[in-house]
Protein backbone atom coordinates (compact mmCIF):
# COMPACT_ATOMS: atom_id res chain seq x y z
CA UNK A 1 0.00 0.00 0.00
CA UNK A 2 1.42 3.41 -0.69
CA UNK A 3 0.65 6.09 1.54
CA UNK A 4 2.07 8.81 -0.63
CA UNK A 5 -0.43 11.75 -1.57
CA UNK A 6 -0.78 11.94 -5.43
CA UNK A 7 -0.11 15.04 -7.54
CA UNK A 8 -4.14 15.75 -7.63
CA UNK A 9 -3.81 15.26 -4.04
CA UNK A 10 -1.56 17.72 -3.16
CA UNK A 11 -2.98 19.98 -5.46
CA UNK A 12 -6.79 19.48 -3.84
CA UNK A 13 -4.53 20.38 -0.18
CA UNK A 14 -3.68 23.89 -2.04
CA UNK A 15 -7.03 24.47 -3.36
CA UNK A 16 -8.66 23.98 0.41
CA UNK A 17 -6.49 26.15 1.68
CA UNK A 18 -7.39 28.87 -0.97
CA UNK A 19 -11.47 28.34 0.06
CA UNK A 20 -10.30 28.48 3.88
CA UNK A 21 -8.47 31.63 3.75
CA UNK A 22 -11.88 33.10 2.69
CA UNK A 23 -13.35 32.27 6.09
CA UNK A 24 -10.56 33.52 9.07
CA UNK A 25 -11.59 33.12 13.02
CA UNK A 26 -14.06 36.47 12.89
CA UNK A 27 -16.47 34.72 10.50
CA UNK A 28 -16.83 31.54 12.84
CA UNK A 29 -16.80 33.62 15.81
CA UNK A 30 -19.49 35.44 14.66
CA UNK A 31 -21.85 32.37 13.34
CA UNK A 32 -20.67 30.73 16.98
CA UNK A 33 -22.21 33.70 18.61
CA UNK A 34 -25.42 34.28 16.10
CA UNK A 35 -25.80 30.65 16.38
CA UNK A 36 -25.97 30.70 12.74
CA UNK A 37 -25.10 28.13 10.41
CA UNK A 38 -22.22 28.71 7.83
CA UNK A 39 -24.56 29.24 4.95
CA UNK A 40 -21.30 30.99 2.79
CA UNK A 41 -18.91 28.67 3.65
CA UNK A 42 -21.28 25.87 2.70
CA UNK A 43 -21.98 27.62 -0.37
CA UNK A 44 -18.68 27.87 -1.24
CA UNK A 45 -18.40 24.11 -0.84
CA UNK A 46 -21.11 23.57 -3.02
CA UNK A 47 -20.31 25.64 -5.76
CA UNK A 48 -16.62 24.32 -5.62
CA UNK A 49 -17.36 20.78 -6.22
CA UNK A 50 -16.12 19.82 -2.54
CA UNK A 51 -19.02 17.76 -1.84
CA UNK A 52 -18.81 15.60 -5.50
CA UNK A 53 -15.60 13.96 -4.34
CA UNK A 54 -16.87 10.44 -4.06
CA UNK A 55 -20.14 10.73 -5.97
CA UNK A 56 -19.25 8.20 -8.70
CA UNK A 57 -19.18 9.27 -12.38
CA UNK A 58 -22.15 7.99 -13.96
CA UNK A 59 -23.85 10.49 -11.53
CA UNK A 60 -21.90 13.26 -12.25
CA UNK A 61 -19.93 13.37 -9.47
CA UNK A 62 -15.46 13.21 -9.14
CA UNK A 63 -15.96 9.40 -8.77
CA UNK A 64 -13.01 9.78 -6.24
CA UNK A 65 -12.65 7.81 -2.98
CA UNK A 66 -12.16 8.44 1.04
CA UNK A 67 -8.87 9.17 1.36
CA UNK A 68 -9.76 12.36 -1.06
CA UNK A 69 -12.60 12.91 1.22
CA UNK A 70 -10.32 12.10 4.37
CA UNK A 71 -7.82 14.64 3.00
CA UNK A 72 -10.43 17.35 2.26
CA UNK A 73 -12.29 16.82 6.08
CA UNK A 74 -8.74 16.94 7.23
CA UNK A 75 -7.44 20.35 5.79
CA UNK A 76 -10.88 22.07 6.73
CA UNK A 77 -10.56 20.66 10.16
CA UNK A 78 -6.69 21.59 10.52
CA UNK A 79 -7.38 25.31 8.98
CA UNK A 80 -10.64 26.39 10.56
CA UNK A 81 -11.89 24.04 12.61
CA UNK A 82 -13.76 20.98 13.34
CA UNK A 83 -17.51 22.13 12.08
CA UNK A 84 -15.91 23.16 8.85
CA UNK A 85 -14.62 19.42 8.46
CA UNK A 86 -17.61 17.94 10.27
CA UNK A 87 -19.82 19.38 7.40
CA UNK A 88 -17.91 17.61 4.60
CA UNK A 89 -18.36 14.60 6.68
CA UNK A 90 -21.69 15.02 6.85
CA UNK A 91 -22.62 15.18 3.28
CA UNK A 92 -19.86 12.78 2.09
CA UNK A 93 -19.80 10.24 4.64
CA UNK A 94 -22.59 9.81 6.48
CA UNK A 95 -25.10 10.65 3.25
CA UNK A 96 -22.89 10.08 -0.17
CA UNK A 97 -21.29 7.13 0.95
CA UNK A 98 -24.13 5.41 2.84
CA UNK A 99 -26.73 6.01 -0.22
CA UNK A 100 -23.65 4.59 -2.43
CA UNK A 101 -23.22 1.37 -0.29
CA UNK A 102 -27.12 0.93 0.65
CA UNK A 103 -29.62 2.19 -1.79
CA UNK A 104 -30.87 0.71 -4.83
CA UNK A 105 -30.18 2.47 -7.90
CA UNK A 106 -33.63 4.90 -8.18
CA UNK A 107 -32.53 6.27 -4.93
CA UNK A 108 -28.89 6.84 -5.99
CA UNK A 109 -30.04 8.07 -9.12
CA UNK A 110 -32.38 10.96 -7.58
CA UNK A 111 -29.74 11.70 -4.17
CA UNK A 112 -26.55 11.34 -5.39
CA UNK A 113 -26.35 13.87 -7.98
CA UNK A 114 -28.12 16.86 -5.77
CA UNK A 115 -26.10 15.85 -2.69
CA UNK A 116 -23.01 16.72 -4.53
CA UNK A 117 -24.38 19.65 -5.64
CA UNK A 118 -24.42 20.93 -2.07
């Protein structure tokens, strides 16, 4: 097994950084104490394809695996937090890759495809 990060890899480590520098400590303060929800940074995820990683091809999605997802929940978590990784998770773990695993294909059809659209 090789352990290595890829090109694309390394790469996707760059871009995260890029969409966290958009979002420093006074915009999480500030939801924290609103008790808002992140609405622009999880716009930002949307429109940036961060939540296609492991949505397979034939519906649309990156068709990439869980270290790519590991690696994006990872450099969210390390640059601005835990929630900002915890929503990745979310959508790409505990919804993408269940309805992958679980559902029959109607169901993956209609979920997979708007999931990864954010």
């Amino acid at each position: 097994m090789n352990a290595e990060e890829t090109e694309d890899q390394k790469l996707m480590r760059e871009a995260l950084a890029v969409l966290a520098s958009q979002f420093p400590d006074q915009y999480w303060r500030e939801r924290d104490e609103k008790g808002e929800f992140p609405q622009e940074y999880f716009d930002s995820l949307a429109i940036q394809g961060w939540f296609n990683l492991n949505v397979p091809s034939e519906y649309n999605g990156a068709g990439l695996g869980l270290s790519d997802v590991s690696i994006t929940i990872h450099e969210l978590s390390k640059r601005l937090g835990k929630s900002a990784g915890d929503i990745v998770m979310a959508i790409c773990v505990f919804a993408i890759q269940t309805i992958k695993t679980y559902a029959n294909d109607s169901l993956k059809h209609s979920l997979l495809p708007e999931l990864g659209m954010g």
